[in-house]
N, C-alpha and C. Protein backbone atom coordinates (compact mmCIF):
# COMPACT_ATOMS: atom_id res chain seq x y z
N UNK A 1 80.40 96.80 109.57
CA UNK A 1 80.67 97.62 110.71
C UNK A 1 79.88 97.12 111.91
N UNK A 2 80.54 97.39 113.38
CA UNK A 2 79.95 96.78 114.37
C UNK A 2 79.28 98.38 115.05
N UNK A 3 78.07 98.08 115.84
CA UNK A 3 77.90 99.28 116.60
C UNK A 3 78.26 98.81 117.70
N UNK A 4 78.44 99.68 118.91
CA UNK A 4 78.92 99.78 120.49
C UNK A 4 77.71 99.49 120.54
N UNK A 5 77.77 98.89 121.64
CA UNK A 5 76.86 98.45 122.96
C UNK A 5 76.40 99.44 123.82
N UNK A 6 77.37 100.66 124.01
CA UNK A 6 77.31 101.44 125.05
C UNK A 6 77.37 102.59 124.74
N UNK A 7 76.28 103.51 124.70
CA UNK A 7 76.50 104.93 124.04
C UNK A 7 77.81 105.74 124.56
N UNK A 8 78.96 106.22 123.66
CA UNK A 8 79.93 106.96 124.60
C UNK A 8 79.20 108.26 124.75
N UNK A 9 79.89 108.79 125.29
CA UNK A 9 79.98 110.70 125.78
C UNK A 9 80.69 111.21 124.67
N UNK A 10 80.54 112.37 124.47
CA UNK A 10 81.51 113.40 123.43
C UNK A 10 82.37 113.76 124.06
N UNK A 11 83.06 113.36 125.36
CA UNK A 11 84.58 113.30 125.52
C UNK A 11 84.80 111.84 125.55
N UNK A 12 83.97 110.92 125.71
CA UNK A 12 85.09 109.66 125.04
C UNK A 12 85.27 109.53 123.81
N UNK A 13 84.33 109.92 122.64
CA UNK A 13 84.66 109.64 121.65
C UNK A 13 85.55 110.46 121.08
N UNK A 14 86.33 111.77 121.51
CA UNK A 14 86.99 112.53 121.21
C UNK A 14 88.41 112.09 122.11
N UNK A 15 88.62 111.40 122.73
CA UNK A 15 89.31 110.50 123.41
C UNK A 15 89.93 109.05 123.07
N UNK A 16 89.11 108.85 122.68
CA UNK A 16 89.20 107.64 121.54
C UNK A 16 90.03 107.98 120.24
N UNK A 17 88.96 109.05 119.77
CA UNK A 17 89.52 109.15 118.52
C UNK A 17 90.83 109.75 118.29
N UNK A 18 91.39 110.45 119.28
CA UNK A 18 92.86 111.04 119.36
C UNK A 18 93.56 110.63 119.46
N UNK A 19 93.47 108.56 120.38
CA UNK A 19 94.32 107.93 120.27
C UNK A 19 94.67 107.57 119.61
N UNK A 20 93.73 107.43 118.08
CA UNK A 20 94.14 106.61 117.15
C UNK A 20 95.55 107.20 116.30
N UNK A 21 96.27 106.15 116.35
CA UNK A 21 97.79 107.09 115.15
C UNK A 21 96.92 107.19 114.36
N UNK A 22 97.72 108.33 113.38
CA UNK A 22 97.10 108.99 111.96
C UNK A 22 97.99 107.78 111.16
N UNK A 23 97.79 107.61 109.85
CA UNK A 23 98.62 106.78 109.28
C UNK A 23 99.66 107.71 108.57
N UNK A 24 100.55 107.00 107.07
CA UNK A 24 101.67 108.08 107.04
C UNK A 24 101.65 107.64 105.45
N UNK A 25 101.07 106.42 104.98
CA UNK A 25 101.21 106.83 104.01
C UNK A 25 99.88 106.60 102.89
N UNK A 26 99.99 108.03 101.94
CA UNK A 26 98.67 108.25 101.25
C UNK A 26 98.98 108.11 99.60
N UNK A 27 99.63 107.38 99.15
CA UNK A 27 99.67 107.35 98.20
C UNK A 27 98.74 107.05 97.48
N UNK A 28 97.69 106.11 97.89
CA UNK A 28 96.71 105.94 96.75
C UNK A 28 96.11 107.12 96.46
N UNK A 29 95.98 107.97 97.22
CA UNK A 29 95.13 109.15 96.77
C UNK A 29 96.32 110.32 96.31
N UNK A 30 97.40 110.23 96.72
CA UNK A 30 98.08 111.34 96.28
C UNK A 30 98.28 110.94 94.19
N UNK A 31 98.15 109.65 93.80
CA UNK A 31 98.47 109.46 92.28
C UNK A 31 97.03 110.12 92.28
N UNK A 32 96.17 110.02 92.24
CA UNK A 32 94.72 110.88 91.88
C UNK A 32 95.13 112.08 91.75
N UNK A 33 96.42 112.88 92.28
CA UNK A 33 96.51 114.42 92.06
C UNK A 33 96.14 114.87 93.24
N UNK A 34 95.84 114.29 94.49
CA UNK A 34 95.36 115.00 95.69
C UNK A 34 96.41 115.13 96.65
N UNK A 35 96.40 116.24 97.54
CA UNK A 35 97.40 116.45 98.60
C UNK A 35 96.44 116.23 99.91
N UNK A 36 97.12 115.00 100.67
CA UNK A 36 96.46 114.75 102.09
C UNK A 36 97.48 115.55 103.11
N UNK A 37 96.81 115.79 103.76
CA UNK A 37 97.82 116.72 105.02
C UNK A 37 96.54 116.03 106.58
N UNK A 38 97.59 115.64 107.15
CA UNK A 38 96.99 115.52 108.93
C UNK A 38 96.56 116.71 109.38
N UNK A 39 95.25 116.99 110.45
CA UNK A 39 95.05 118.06 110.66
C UNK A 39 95.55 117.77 112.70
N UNK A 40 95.51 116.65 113.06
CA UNK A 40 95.85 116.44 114.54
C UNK A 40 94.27 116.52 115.24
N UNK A 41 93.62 116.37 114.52
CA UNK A 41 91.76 116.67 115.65
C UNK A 41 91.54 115.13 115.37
N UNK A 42 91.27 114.80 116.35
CA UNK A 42 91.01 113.19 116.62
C UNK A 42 89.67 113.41 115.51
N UNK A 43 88.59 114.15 115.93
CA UNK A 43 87.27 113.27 114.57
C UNK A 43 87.50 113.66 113.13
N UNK A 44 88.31 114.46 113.30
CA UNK A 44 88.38 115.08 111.41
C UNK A 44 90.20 115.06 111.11
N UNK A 45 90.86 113.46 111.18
CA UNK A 45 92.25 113.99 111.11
C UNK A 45 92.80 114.39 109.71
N UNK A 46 92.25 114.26 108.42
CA UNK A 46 92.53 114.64 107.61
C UNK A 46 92.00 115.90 106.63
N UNK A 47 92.89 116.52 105.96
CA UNK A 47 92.02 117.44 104.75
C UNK A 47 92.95 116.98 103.50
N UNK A 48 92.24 117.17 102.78
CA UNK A 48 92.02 116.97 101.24
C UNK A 48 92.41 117.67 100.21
N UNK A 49 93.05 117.96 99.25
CA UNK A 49 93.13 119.33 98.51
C UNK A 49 93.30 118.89 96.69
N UNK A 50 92.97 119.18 96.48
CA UNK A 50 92.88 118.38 94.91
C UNK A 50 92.75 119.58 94.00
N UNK A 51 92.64 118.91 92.80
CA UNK A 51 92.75 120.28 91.42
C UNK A 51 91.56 121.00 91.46
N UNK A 52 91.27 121.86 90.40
CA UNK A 52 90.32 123.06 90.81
C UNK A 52 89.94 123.49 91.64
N UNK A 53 90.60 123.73 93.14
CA UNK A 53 90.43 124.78 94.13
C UNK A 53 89.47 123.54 94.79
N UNK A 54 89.72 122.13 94.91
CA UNK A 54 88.49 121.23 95.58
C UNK A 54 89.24 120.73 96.45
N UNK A 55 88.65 121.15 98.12
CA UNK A 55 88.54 120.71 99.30
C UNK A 55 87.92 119.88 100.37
N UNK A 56 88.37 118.95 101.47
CA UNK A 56 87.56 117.91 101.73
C UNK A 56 88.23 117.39 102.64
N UNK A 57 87.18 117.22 103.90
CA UNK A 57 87.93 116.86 105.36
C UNK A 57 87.53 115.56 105.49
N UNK A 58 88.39 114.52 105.93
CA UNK A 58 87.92 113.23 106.60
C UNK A 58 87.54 112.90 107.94
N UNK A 59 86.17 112.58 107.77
CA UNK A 59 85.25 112.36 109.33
C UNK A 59 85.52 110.80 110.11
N UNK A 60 85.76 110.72 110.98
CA UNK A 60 85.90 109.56 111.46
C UNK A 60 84.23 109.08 111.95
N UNK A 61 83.77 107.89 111.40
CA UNK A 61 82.73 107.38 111.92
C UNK A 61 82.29 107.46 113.39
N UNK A 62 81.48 107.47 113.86
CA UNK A 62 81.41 107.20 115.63
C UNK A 62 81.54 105.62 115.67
N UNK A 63 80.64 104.56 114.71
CA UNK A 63 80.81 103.48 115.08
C UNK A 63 81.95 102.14 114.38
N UNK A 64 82.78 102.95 113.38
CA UNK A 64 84.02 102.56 113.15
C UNK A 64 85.20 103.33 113.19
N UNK A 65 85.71 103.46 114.32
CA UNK A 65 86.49 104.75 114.23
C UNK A 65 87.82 104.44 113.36
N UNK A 66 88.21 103.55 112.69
CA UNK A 66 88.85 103.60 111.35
C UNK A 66 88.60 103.40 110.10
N UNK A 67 87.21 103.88 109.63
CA UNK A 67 86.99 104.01 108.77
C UNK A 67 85.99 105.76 108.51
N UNK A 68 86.55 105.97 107.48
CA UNK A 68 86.54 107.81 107.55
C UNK A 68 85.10 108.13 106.18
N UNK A 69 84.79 109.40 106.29
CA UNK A 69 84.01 109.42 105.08
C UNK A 69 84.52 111.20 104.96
N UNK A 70 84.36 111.48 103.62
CA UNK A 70 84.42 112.65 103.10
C UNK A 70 83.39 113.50 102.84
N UNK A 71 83.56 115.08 103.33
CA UNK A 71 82.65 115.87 103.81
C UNK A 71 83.60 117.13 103.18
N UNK A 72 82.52 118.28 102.38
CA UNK A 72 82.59 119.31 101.68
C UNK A 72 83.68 120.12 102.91
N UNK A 73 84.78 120.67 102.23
CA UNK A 73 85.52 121.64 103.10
C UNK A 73 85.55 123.14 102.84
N UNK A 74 84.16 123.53 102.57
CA UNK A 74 84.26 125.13 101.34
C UNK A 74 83.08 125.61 102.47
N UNK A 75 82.87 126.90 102.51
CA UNK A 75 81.10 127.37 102.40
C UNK A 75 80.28 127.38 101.87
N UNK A 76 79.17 126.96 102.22
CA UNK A 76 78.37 126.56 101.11
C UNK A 76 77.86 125.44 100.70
N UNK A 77 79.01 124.33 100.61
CA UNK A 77 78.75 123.09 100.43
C UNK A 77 78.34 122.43 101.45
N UNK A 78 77.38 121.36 101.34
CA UNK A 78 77.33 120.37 102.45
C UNK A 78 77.54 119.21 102.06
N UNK A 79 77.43 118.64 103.35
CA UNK A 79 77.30 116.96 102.99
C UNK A 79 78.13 116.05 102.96
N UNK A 80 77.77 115.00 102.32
CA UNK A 80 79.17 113.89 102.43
C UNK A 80 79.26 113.92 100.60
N UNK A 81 81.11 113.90 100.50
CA UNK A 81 81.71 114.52 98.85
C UNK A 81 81.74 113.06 98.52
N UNK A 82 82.45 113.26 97.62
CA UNK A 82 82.78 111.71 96.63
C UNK A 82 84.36 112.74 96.14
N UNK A 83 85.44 111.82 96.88
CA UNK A 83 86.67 112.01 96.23
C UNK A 83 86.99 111.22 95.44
N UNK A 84 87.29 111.49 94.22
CA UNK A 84 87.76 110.70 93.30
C UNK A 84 86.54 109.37 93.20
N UNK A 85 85.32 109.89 93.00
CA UNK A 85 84.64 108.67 93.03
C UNK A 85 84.62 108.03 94.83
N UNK A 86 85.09 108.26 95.57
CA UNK A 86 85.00 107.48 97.01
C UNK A 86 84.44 107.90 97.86
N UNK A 87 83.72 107.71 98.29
CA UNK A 87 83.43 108.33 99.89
C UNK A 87 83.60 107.88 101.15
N UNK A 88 83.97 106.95 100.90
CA UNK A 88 84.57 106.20 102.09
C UNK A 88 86.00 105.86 102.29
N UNK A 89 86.98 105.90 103.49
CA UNK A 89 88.15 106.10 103.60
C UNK A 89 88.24 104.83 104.61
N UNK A 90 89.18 104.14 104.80
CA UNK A 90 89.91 103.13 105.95
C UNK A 90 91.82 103.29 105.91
N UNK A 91 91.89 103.32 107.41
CA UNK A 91 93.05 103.40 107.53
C UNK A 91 93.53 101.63 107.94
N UNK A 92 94.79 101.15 107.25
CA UNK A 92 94.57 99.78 106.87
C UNK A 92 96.38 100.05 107.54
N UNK A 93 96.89 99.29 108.20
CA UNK A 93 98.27 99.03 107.82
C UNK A 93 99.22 100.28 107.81
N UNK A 94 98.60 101.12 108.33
CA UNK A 94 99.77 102.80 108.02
C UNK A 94 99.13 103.19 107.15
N UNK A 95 98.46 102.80 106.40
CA UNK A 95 97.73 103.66 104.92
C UNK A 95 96.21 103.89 104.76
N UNK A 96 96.07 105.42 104.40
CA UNK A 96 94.65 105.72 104.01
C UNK A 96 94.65 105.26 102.99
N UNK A 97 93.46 103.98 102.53
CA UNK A 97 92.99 103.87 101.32
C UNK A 97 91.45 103.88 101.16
N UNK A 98 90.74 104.32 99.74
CA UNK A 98 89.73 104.10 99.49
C UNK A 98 88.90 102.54 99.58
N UNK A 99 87.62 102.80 99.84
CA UNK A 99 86.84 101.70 100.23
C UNK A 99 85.57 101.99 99.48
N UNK A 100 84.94 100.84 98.87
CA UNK A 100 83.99 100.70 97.99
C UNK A 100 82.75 100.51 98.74
């Protein structure tokens, strides 16, 4: 990952991040049993929904804004999750896939 040179503002990076298209297709994670749904908020465009009532929003980095990490979507929980083993997300080609 590269960092900026130039600190943005919290309206450019919310500016930025809205431009980015969402991608469309999630299959690697949907065979895991998970349902991805777009939420349209440039820093958190995805949520997560998987078996036993387990929830989980995707954060867009500040200093890679296509590559995402997973964060507890419940009360209570904090932190950064591990979906399916991953915590890290990149949108590659139209597709969210996991990253090691």
């Amino acid at each position: 990952m590269t960092k900026p040179t130039a600190k943005l503002t919290e309206a450019e990076l919310e500016a930025r991040d809205a431009a980015l298209p969402l991608t469309s297709d999630w299959q690697a994670i949907q065979a895991w049993g998970y349902t991805v749904t777009p939420t349209g908020e440039g820093r958190m465009p995805y949520r997560i929904s998987g078996p036993r009532n387990v929830r989980y929003v995707l954060c867009r980095s500040a200093f890679e804004p296509t590559t995402l990490f997973a964060v507890y979507d419940r009360p209570g929980k904090f932190g950064v999750a591990r979906v399916h083993g991953y915590k890290f997300f990149a949108e590659r080609d139209g597709k969210l896939v996991p990253v090691k």
